[in-house]
C-alpha atoms as a PDB file:
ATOM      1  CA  UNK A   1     -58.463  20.410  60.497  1.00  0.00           C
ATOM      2  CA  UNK A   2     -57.467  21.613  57.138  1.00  0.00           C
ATOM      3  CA  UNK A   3     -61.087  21.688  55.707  1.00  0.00           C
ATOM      4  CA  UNK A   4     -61.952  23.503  58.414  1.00  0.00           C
ATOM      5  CA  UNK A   5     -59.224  26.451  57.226  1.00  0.00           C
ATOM      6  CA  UNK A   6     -61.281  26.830  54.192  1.00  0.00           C
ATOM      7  CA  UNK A   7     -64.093  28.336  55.680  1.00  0.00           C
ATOM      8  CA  UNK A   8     -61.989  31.053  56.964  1.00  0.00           C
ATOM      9  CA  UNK A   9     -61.201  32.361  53.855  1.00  0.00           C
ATOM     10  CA  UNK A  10     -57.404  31.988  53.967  1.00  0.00           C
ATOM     11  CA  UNK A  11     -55.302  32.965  51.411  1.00  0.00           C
ATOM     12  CA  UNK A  12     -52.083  30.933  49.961  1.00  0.00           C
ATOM     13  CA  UNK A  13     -49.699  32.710  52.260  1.00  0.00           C
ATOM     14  CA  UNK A  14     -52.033  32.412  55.292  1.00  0.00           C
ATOM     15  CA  UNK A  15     -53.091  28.674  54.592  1.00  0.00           C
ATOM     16  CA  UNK A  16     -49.765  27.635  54.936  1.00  0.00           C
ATOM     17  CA  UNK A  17     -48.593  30.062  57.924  1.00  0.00           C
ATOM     18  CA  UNK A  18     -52.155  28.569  59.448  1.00  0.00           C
ATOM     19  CA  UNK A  19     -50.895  24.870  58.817  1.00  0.00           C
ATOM     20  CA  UNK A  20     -47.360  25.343  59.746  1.00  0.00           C
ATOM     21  CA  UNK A  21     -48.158  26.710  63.279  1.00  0.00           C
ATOM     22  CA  UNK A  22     -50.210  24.023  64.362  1.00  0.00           C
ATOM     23  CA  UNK A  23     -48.095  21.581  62.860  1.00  0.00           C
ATOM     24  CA  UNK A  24     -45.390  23.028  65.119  1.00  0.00           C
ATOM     25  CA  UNK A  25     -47.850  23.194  68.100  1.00  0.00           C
ATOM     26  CA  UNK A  26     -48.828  19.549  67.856  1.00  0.00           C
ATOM     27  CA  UNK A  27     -44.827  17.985  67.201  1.00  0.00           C
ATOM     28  CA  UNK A  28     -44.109  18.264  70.811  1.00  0.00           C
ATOM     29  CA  UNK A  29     -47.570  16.706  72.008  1.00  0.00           C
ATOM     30  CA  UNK A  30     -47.198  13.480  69.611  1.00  0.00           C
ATOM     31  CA  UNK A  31     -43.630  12.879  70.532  1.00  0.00           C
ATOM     32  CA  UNK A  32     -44.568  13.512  74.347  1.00  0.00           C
ATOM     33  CA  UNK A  33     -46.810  10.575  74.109  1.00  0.00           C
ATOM     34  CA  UNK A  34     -44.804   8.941  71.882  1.00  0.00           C
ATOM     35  CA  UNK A  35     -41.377   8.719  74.615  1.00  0.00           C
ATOM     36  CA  UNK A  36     -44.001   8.309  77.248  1.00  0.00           C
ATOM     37  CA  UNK A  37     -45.524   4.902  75.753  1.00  0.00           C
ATOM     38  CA  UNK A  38     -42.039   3.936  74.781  1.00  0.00           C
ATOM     39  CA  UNK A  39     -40.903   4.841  78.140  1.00  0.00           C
ATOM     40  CA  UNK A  40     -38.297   6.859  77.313  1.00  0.00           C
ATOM     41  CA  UNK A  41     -39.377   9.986  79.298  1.00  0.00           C
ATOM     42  CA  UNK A  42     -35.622  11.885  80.720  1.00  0.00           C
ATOM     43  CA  UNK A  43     -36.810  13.396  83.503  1.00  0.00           C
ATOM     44  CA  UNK A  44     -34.161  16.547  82.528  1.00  0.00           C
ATOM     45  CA  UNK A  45     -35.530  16.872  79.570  1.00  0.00           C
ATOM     46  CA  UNK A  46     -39.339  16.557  80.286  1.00  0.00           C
ATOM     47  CA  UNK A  47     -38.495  19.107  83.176  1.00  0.00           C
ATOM     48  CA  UNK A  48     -37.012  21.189  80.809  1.00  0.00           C
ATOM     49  CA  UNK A  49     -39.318  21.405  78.206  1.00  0.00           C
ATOM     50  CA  UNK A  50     -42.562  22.371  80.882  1.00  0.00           C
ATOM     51  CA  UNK A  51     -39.704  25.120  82.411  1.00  0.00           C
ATOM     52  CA  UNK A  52     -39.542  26.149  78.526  1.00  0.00           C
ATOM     53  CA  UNK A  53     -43.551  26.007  78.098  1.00  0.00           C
ATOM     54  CA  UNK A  54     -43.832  28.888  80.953  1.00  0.00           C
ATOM     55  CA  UNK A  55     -41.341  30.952  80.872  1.00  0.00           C
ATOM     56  CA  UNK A  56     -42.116  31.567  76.848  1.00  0.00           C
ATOM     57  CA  UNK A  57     -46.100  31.599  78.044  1.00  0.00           C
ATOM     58  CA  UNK A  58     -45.815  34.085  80.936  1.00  0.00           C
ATOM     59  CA  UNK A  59     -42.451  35.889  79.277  1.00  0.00           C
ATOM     60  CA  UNK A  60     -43.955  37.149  76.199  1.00  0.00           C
ATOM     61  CA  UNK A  61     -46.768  34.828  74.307  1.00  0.00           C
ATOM     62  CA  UNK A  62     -49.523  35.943  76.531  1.00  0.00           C
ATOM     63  CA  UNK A  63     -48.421  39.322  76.896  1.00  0.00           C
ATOM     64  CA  UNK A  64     -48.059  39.539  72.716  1.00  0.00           C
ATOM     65  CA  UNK A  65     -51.457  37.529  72.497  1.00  0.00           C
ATOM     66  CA  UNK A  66     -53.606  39.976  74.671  1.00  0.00           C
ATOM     67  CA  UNK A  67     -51.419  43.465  74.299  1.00  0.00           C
ATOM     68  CA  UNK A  68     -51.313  43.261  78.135  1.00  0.00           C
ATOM     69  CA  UNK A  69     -48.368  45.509  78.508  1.00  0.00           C
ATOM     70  CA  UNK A  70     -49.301  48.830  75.849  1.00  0.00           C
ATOM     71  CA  UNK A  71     -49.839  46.743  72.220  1.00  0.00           C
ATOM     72  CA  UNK A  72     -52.163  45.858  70.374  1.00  0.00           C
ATOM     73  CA  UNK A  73     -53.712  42.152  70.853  1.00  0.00           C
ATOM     74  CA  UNK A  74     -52.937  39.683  68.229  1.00  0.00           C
ATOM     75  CA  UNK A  75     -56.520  39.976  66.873  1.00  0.00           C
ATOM     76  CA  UNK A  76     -55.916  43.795  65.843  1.00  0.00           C
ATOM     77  CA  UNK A  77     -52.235  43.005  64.278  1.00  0.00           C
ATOM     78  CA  UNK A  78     -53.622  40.467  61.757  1.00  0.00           C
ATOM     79  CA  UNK A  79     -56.458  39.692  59.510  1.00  0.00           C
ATOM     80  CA  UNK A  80     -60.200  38.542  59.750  1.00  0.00           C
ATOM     81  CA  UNK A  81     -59.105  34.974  58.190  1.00  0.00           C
ATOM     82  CA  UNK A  82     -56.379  34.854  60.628  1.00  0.00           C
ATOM     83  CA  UNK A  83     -58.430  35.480  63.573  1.00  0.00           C
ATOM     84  CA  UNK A  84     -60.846  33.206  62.478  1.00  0.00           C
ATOM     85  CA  UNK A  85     -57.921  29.916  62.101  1.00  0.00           C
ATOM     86  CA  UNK A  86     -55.953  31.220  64.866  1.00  0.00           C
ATOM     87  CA  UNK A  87     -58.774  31.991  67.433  1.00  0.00           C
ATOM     88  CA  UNK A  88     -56.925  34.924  70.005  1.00  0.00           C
ATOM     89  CA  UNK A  89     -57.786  32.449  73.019  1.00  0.00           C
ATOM     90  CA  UNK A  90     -55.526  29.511  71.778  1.00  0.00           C
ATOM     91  CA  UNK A  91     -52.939  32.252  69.770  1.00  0.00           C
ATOM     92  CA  UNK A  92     -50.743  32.275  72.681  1.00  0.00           C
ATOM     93  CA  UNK A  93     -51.017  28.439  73.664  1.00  0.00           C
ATOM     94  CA  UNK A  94     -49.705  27.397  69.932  1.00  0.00           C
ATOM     95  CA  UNK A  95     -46.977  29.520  69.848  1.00  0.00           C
ATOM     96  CA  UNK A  96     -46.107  28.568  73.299  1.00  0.00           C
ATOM     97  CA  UNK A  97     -46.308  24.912  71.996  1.00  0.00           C
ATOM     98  CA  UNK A  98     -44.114  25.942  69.068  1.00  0.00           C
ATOM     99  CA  UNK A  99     -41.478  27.414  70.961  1.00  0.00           C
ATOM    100  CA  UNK A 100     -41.003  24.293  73.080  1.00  0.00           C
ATOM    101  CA  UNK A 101     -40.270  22.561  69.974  1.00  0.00           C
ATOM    102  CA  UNK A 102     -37.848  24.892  68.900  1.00  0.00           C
ATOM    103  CA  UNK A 103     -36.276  24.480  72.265  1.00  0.00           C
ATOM    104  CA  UNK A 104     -36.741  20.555  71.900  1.00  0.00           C
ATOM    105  CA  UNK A 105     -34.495  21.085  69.140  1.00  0.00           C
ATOM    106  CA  UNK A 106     -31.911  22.976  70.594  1.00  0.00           C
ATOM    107  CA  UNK A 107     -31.196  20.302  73.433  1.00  0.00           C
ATOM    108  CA  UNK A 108     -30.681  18.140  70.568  1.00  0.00           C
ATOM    109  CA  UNK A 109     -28.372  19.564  68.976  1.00  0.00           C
ATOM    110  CA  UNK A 110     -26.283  20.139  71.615  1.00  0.00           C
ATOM    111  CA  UNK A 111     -26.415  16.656  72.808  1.00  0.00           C
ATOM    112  CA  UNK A 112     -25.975  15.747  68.805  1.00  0.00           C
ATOM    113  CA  UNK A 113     -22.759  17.984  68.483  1.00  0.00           C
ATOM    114  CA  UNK A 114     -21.292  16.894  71.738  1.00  0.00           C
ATOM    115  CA  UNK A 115     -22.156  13.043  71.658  1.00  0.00           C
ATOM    116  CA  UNK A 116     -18.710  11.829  71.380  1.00  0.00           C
ATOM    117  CA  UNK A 117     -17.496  14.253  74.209  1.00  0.00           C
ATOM    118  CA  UNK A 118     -17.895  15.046  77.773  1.00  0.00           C
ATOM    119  CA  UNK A 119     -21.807  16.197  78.462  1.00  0.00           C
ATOM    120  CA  UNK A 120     -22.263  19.792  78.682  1.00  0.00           C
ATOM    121  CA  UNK A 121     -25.482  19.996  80.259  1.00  0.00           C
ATOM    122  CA  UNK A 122     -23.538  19.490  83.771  1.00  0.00           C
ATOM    123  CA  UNK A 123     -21.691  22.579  83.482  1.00  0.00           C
ATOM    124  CA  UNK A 124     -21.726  25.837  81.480  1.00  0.00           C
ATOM    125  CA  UNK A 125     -19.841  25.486  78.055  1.00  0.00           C
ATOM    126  CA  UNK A 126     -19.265  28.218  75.755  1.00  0.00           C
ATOM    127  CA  UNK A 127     -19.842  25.493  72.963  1.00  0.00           C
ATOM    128  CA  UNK A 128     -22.625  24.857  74.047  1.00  0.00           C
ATOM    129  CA  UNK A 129     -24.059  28.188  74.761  1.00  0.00           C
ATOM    130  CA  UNK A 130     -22.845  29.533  71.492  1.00  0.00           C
ATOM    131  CA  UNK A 131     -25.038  26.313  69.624  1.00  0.00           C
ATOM    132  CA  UNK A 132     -27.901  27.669  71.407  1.00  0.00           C
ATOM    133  CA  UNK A 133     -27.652  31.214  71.064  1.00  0.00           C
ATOM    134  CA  UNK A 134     -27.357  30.743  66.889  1.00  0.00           C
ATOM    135  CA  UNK A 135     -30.125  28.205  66.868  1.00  0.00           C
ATOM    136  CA  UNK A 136     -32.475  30.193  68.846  1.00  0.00           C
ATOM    137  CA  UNK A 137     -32.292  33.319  66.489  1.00  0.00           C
ATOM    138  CA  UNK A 138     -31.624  32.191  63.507  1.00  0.00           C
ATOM    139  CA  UNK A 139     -34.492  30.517  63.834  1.00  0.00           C
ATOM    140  CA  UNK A 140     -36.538  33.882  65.105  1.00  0.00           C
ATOM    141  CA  UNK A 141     -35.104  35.491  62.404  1.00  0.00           C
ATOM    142  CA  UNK A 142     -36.548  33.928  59.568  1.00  0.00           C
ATOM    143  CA  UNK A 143     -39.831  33.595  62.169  1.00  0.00           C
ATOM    144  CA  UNK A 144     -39.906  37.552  61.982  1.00  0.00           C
ATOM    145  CA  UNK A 145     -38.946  38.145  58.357  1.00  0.00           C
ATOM    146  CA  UNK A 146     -41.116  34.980  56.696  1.00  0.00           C
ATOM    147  CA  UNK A 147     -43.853  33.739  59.425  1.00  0.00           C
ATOM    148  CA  UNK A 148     -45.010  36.423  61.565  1.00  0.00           C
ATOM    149  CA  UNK A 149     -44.148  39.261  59.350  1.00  0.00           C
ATOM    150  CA  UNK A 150     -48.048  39.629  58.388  1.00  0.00           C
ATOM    151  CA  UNK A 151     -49.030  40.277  62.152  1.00  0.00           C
ATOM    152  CA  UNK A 152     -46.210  41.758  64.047  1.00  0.00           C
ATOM    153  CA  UNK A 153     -47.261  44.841  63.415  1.00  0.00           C
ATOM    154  CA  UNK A 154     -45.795  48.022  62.817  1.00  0.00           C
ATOM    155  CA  UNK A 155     -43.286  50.021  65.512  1.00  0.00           C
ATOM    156  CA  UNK A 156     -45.191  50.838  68.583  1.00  0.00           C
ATOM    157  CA  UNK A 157     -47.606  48.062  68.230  1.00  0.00           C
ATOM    158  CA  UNK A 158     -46.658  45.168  70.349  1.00  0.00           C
ATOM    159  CA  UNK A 159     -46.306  45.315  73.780  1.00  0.00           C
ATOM    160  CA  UNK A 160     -44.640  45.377  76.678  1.00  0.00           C
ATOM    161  CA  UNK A 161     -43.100  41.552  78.224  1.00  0.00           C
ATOM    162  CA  UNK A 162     -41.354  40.289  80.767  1.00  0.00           C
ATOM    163  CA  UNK A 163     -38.809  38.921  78.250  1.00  0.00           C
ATOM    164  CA  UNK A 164     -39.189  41.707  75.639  1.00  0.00           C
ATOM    165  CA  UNK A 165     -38.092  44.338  78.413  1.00  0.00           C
ATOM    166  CA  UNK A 166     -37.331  47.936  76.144  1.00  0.00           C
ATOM    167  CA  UNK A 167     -40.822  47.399  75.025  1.00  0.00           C
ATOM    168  CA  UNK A 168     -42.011  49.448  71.945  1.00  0.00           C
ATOM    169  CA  UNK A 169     -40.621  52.622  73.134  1.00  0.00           C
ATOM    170  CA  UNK A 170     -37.324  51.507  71.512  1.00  0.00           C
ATOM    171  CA  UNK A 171     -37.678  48.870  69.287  1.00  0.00           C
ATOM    172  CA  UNK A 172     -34.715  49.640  66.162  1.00  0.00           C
ATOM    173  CA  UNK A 173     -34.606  47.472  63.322  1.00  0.00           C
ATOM    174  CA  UNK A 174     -31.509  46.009  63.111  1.00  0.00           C
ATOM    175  CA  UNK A 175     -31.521  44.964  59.556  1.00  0.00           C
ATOM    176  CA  UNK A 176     -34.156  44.033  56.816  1.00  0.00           C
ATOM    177  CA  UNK A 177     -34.044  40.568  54.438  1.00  0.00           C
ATOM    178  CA  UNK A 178     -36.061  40.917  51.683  1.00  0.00           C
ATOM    179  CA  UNK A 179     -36.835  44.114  52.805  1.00  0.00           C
ATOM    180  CA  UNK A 180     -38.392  42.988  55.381  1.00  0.00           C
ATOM    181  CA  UNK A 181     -37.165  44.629  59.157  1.00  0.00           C
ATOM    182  CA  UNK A 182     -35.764  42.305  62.006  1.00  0.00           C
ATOM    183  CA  UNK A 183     -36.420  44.411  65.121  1.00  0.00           C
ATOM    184  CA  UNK A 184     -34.819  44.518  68.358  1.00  0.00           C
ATOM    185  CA  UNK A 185     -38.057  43.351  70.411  1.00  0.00           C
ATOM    186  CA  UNK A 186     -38.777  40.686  68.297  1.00  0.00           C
ATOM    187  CA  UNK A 187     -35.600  38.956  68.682  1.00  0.00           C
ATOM    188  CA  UNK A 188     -35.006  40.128  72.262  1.00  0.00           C
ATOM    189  CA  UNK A 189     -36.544  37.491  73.681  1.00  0.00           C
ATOM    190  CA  UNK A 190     -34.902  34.042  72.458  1.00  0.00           C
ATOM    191  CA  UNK A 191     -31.170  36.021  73.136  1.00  0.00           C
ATOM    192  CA  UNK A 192     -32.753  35.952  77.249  1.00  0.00           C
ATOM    193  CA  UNK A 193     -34.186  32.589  76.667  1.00  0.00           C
ATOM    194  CA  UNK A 194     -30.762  31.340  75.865  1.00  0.00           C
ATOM    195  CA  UNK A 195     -28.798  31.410  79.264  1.00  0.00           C
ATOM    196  CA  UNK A 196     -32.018  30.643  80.503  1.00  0.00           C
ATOM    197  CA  UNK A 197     -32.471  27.290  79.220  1.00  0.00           C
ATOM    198  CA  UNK A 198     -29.166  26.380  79.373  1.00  0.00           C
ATOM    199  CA  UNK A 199     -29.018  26.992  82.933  1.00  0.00           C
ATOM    200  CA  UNK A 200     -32.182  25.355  83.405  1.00  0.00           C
ATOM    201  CA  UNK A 201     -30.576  22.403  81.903  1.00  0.00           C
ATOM    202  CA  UNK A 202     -27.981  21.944  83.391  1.00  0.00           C
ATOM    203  CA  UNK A 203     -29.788  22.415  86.348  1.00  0.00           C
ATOM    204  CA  UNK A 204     -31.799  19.405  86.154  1.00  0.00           C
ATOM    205  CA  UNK A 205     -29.050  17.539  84.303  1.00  0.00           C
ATOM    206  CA  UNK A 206     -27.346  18.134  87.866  1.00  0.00           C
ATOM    207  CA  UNK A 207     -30.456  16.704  89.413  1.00  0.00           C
ATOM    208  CA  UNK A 208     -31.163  13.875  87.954  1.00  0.00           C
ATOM    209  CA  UNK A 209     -27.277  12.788  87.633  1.00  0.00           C
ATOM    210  CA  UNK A 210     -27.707  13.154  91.671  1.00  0.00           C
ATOM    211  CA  UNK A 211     -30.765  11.202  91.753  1.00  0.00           C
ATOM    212  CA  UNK A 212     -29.050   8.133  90.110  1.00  0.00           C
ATOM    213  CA  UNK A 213     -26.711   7.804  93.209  1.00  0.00           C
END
C-alpha cells in the first residue's frame, strides 16, 4: 500500500496524513475479526459501533465527501496527490471507518475509568458523558488544526450536514493553535455525536442486559 503512495507524488506532510488515515480506517476492521475469531463479539458494543458507522456516514462524511449540501467536494478542497491516495469515492468510507475507532475508543474509556464502579452504560451519568464529550473533541481538535487542516478548506467551503446543522453560513472560528483556526462546523459535529452515542449505548447496554434474563 505504501509503494503505491509514491506514485502519487505525496509530499512528507501528505505521506504521513495518507498513512495515518488508513491506518485508522483499517484498526477497527482487524480487531472486528480479531474479537470475532476469538469470540468475544458484545453484542452492545458491535451494535454500537455499526449505529456509530452511519450516523457519522449519513451525518456529515458523505455530505463533506461530495459537497452535497452547498461545499465544495473533497476533491476541490485538497491537492492532486491527495486525490490521487485518497480516491473521492472511498474519502468518505475511511473517515467513516476512522471515526468508529475514535468512538471504539471512547466506550473504552469509559468502561476503563468506571471498571471498579457501577456500569454507566445502563443509565445516563454525567461522568460518563463528560469522558465522552472531552474525548470526542479533543480529539477533533487536533484533527482540524494538524490532520485535515490542508483540505478543510477555507470559510464558506464545506457544506451543509445533517450533523453540521449552521452550515457555512456561520461557521466562527473559535480559536486558532499554531495559528491555525478551530471552527464552529468542524467541531459541531462530535459535540451532537456525544449524547448520541451515549444514548445509543446505553440503549443496547439495556438490551442486551434484558436479553441475559
Amino acid at each position: 500500500m505504501f509503494d503505491f503512495f509514491k506514485y502519487c507524488d505525496l509530499n512528507y506532510t501528505e505521506y504521513w496524513l495518507v498513512t495515518r488515515l488508513y491506518i485508522a480506517a483499517f484498526i477497527p476492521i482487524v480487531l472486528s475479526i480479531y474479537y470475532i475469531i476469538k469470540s468475544k463479539v458484545s453484542s452492545r458494543v458491535t451494535l454500537t459501533l455499526i449505529s456509530a458507522f452511519l450516523i457519522v456516514s449519513l451525518g456529515w462524511e458523505i455530505w463533506l465527501t461530495y459537497g452535497l449540501g452547498g461545499g465544495l467536494s473533497v476533491d476541490e478542497r485538497r491537492s492532486t496527490a491527495l486525490n490521487c491516495a485518497i480516491p473521492i469515492n472511498i474519502n468518505w468510507l475511511l473517515n467513516s471507518l476512522a471515526d468508529v475507532l475514535i468512538v471504539w475508543i471512547g466506550l473504552f474509556l469509559v468502561k476503563f475509568l468506571y471498571r471498579n464502579k457501577k456500569s454507566p452504560f445502563l443509565k445516563w451519568n454525567w461522568g460518563a458523558f463528560t469522558i465522552f464529550l472531552l474525548w470526542f473533541v479533543i480529539q477533533n481538535i487536533y484533527i482540524e488544526a494538524f490532520f485535515y487542516n490542508l483540505q478543510l478548506g477555507s470559510n464558506g467551503d464545506l457544506s451543509w450536514a445533517p450533523l453540521h446543522p449552521l452550515g457555512s453560513s456561520f461557521n466562527p472560528t473559535l480559536f486558532k493553535i499554531a495559528g491555525r483556526p478551530i471552527t464552529l462546523q468542524a467541531q459541531s459535529s462530535w459535540v451532537l455525536m456525544t449524547p448520541i452515542i451515549y444514548l445509543i449505548s446505553i440503549y443496547f447496554s439495556r438490551k442486551e442486559l434484558k436479553n441475559l434474563f
